[in-house]
Protein backbone atom coordinates (compact mmCIF):
# COMPACT_ATOMS: atom_id res chain seq x y z
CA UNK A 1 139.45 32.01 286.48
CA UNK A 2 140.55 35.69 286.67
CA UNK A 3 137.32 38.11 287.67
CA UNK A 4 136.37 41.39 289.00
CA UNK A 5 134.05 41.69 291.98
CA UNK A 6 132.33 44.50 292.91
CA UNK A 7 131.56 45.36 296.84
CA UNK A 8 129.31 47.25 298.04
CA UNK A 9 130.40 48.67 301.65
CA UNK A 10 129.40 50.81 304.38
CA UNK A 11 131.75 52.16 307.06
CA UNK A 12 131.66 54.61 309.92
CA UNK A 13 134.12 56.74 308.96
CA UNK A 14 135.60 58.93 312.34
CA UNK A 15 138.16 57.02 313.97
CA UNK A 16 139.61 56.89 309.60
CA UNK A 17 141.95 59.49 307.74
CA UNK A 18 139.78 58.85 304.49
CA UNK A 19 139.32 56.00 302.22
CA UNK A 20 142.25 56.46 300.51
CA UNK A 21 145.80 54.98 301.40
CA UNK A 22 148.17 57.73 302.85
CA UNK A 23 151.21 57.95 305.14
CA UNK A 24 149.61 59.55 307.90
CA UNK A 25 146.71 57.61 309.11
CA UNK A 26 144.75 54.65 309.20
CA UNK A 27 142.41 54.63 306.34
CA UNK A 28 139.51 52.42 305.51
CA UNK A 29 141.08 50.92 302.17
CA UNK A 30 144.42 49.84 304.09
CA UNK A 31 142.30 48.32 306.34
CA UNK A 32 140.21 46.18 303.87
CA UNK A 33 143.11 45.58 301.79
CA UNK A 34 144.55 43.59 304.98
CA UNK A 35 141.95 41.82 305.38
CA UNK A 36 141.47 40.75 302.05
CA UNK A 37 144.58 40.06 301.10
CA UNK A 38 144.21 37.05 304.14
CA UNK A 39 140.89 35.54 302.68
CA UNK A 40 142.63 35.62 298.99
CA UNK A 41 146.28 34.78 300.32
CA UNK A 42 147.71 37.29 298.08
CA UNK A 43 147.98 41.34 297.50
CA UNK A 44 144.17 42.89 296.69
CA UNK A 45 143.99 46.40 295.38
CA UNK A 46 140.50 48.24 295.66
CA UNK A 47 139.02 50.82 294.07
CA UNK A 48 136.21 53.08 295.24
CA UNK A 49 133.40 55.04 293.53
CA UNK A 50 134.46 58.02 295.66
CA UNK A 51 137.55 58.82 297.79
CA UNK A 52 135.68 59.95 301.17
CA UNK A 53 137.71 62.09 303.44
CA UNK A 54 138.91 61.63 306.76
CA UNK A 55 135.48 61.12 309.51
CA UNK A 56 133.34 60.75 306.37
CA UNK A 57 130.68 58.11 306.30
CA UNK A 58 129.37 55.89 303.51
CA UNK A 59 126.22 54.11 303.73
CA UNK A 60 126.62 52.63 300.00
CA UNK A 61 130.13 52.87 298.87
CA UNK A 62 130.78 50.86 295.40
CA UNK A 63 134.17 49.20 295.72
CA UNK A 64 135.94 46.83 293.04
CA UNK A 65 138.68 44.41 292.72
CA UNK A 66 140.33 41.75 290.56
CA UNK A 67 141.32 38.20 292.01
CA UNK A 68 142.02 34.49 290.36
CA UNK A 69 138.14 33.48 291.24
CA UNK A 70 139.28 31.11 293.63
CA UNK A 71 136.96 31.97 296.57
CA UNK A 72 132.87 32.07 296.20
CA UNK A 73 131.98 34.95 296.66
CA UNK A 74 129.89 34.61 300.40
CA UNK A 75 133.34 33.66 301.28
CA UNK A 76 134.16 36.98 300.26
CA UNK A 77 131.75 38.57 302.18
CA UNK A 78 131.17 36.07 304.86
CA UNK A 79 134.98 36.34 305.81
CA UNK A 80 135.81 40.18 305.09
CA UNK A 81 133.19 40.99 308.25
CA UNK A 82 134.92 38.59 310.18
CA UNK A 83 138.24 40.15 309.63
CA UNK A 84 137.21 43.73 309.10
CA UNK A 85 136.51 45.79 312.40
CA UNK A 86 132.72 46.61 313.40
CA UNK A 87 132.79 49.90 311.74
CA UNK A 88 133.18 48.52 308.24
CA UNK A 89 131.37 46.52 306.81
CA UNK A 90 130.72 44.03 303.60
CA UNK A 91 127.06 44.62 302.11
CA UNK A 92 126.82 42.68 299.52
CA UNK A 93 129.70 41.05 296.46
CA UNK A 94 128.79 40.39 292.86
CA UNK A 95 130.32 39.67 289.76
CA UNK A 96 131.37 42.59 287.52
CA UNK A 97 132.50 42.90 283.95
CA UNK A 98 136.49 42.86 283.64
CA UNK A 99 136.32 46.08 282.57
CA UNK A 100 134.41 47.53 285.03
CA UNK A 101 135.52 50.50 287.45
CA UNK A 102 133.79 51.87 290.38
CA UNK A 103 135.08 55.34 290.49
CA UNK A 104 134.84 55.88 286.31
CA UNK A 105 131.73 54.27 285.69
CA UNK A 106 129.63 56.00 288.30
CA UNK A 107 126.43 57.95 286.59
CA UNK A 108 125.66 59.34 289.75
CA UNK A 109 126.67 59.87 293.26
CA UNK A 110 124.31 61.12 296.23
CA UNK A 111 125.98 62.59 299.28
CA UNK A 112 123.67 63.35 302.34
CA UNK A 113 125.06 65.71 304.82
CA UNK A 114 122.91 65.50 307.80
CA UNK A 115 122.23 68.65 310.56
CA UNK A 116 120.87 68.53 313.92
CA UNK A 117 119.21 71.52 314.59
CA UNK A 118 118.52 72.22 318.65
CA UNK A 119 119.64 73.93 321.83
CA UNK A 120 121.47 71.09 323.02
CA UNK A 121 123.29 68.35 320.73
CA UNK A 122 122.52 64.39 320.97
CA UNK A 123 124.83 61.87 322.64
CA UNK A 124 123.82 59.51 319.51
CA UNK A 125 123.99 62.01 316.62
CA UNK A 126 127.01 63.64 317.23
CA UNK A 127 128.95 61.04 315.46
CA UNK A 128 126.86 61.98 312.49
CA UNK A 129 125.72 65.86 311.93
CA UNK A 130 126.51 68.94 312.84
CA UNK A 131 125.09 70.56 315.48
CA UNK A 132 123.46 73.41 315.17
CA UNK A 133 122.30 75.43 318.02
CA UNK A 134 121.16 78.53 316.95
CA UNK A 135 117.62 78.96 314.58
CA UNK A 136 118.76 78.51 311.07
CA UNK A 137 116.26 79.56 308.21
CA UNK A 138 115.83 76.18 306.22
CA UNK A 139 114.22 78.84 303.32
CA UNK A 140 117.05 80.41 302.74
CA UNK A 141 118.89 77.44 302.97
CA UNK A 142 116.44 75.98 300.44
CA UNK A 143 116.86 79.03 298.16
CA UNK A 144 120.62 79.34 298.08
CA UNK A 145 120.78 75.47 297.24
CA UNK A 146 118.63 75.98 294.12
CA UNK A 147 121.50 78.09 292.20
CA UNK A 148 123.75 75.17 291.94
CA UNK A 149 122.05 72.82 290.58
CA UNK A 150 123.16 72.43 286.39
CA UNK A 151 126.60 72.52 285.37
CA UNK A 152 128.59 74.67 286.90
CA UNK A 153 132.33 75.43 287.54
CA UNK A 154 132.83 75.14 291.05
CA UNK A 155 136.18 76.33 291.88
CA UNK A 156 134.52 78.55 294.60
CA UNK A 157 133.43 75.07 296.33
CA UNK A 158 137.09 73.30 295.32
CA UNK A 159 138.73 71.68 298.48
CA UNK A 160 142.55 72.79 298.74
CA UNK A 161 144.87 69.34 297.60
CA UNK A 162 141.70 68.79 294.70
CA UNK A 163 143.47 66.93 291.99
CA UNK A 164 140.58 66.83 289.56
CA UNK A 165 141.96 68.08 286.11
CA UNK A 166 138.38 70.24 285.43
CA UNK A 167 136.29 72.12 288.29
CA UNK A 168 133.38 71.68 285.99
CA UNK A 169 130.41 69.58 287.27
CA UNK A 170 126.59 69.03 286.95
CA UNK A 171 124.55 68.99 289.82
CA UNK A 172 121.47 67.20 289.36
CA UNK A 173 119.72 68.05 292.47
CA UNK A 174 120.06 70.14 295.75
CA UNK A 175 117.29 70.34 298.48
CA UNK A 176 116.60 70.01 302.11
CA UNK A 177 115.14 66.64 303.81
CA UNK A 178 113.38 66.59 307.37
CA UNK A 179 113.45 63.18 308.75
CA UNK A 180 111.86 61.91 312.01
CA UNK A 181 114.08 62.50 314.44
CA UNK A 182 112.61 65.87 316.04
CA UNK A 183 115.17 68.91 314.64
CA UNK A 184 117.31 66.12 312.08
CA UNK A 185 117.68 67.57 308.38
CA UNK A 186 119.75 66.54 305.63
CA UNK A 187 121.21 68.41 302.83
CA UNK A 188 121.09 65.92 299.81
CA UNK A 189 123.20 66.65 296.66
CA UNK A 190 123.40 64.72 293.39
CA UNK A 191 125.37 64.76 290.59
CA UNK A 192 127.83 63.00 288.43
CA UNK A 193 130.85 63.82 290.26
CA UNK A 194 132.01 65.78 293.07
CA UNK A 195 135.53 68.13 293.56
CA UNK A 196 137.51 67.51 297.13
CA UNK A 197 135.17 68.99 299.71
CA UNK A 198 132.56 70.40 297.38
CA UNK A 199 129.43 69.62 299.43
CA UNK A 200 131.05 70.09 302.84
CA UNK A 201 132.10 73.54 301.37
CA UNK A 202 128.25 73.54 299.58
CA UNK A 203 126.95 73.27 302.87
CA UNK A 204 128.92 75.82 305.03
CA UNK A 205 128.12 78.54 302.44
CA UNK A 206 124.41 77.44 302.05
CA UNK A 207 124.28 77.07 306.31
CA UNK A 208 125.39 80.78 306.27
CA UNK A 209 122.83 81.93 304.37
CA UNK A 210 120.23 80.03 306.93
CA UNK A 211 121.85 82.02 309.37
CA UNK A 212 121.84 85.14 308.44
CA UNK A 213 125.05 85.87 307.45
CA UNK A 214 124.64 86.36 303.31
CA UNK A 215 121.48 86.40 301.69
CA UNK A 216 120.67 83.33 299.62
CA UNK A 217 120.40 85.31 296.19
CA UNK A 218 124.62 85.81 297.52
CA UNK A 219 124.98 82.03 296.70
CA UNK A 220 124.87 82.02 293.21
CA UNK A 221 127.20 85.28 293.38
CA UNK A 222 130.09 83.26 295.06
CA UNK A 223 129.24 80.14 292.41
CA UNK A 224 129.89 83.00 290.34
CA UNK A 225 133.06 84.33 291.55
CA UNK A 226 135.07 81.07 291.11
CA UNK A 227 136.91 81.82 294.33
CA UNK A 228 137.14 79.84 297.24
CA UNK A 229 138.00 82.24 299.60
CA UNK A 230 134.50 83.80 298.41
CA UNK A 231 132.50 80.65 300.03
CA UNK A 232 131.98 79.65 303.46
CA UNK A 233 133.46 77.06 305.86
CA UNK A 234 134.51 73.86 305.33
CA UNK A 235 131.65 72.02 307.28
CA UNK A 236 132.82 69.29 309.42
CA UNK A 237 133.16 65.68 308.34
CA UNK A 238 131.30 64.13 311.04
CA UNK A 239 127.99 64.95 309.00
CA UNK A 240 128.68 63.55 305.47
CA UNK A 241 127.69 60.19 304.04
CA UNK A 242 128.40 58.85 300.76
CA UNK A 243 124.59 57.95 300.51
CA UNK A 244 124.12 56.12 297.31
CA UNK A 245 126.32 55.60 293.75
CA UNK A 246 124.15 54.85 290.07
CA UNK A 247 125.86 53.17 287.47
């Protein structure tokens, strides 16, 4: 009987060019639309709550797909780890509604970009946030985060190649974590929806104002000015996870 299941997956995203299929790269939905297309013996199509870019991380990506309801689904999840490599990996499966979608249904998505703050960087963080030598003033970082949160339009943090029809979005929260690791941070952002590298971009404009470079007050100026070339650099990928999606 014809269903929809809905995934939930987690992948280490640096040796991938993205979630999304394209010609130049090995992404992580080609891969787990190989291997699912052996455990269903026929042509699976997935869909993801958000199209991560290339070394992007997801620690709770929402994924769905149709198929004839043939296979129960631990099969599903039992035999996509044992096909998928190590850095992806099956969470969980459940039944959806037919007519649900993981990208359009989404209420919420939480992205955490993590930073390592110290003189020398970690052999086993790397892999997972930038490194940041120099003294960075979390305040300021703090304060230039607060002007984005509401609805904005956020052209000035718009990716180049961003496809998305409106730059308008609502952030529902922006603010600075310290976890345990001695110097580890995290810049977590929430909202309904995000543009092509909005909180990588978020985060090199709000990491300049930690360092000096703009005050944090300048933030909500280059929100403002609805010009990317106004906002800082595109922080690297290594540092992003898709952290959580709310339906």
């Amino acid at each position: 009987m014809p269903r929809r299941v809905k995934l939930t997956v987690a992948y280490d995203g640096t040796a991938y060019a993205g979630w999304q299929i394209q010609p130049n790269g090995t992404t992580i939905q080609e891969v787990m639309e190989g291997a699912f297309s052996r455990i269903l013996q026929g042509p699976v199509r997935l869909r993801a709550a958000g199209r991560t870019d290339a070394g992007v991380h997801a620690r709770e990506q929402i994924v769905d797909f149709a198929d004839a309801g043939v296979r129960d689904l631990e099969t599903i999840v039992r035999g996509g780890n044992a096909l998928l490599p190590p850095a992806i990996r099956v969470l969980s499966a459940s039944v959806a509604p037919e007519t649900f979608d993981a990208r359009r249904h989404a209420t919420e998505k939480e992205y955490r970009y993590f930073l390592y703050l110290s003189p020398v960087d970690s052999p086993f963080l790397s892999r997972y946030a930038w490194h940041i030598e120099k003294l960075l003033d979390l305040d300021a970082v703090r304060e230039g985060l607060s002007h984005l949160a509401g609805e904005h339009d956020f052209t000035s943090f718009r990716g180049q190649g961003c496809t998305a029809i409106s730059p308008v979005r609502t952030i529902f929260r922006a603010e600075v974590v310290k976890h345990d690791v001695p110097g580890l941070f995290s810049i977590d952002v929430s909202g309904s929806g995000f543009l092509r590298h909005m909180v990588r971009n978020i985060v090199g404009t709000v990491v300049n104002a930690g360092k000096g470079k703009h005050s944090a007050d300048h933030v909500g100026e280059i929100l403002q000015a609805r010009d990317r070339s106004a906002a800082g650099v595109n922080a690297p990928p290594n540092g992003l996870f898709l952290w959580r999606v709310a339906y």
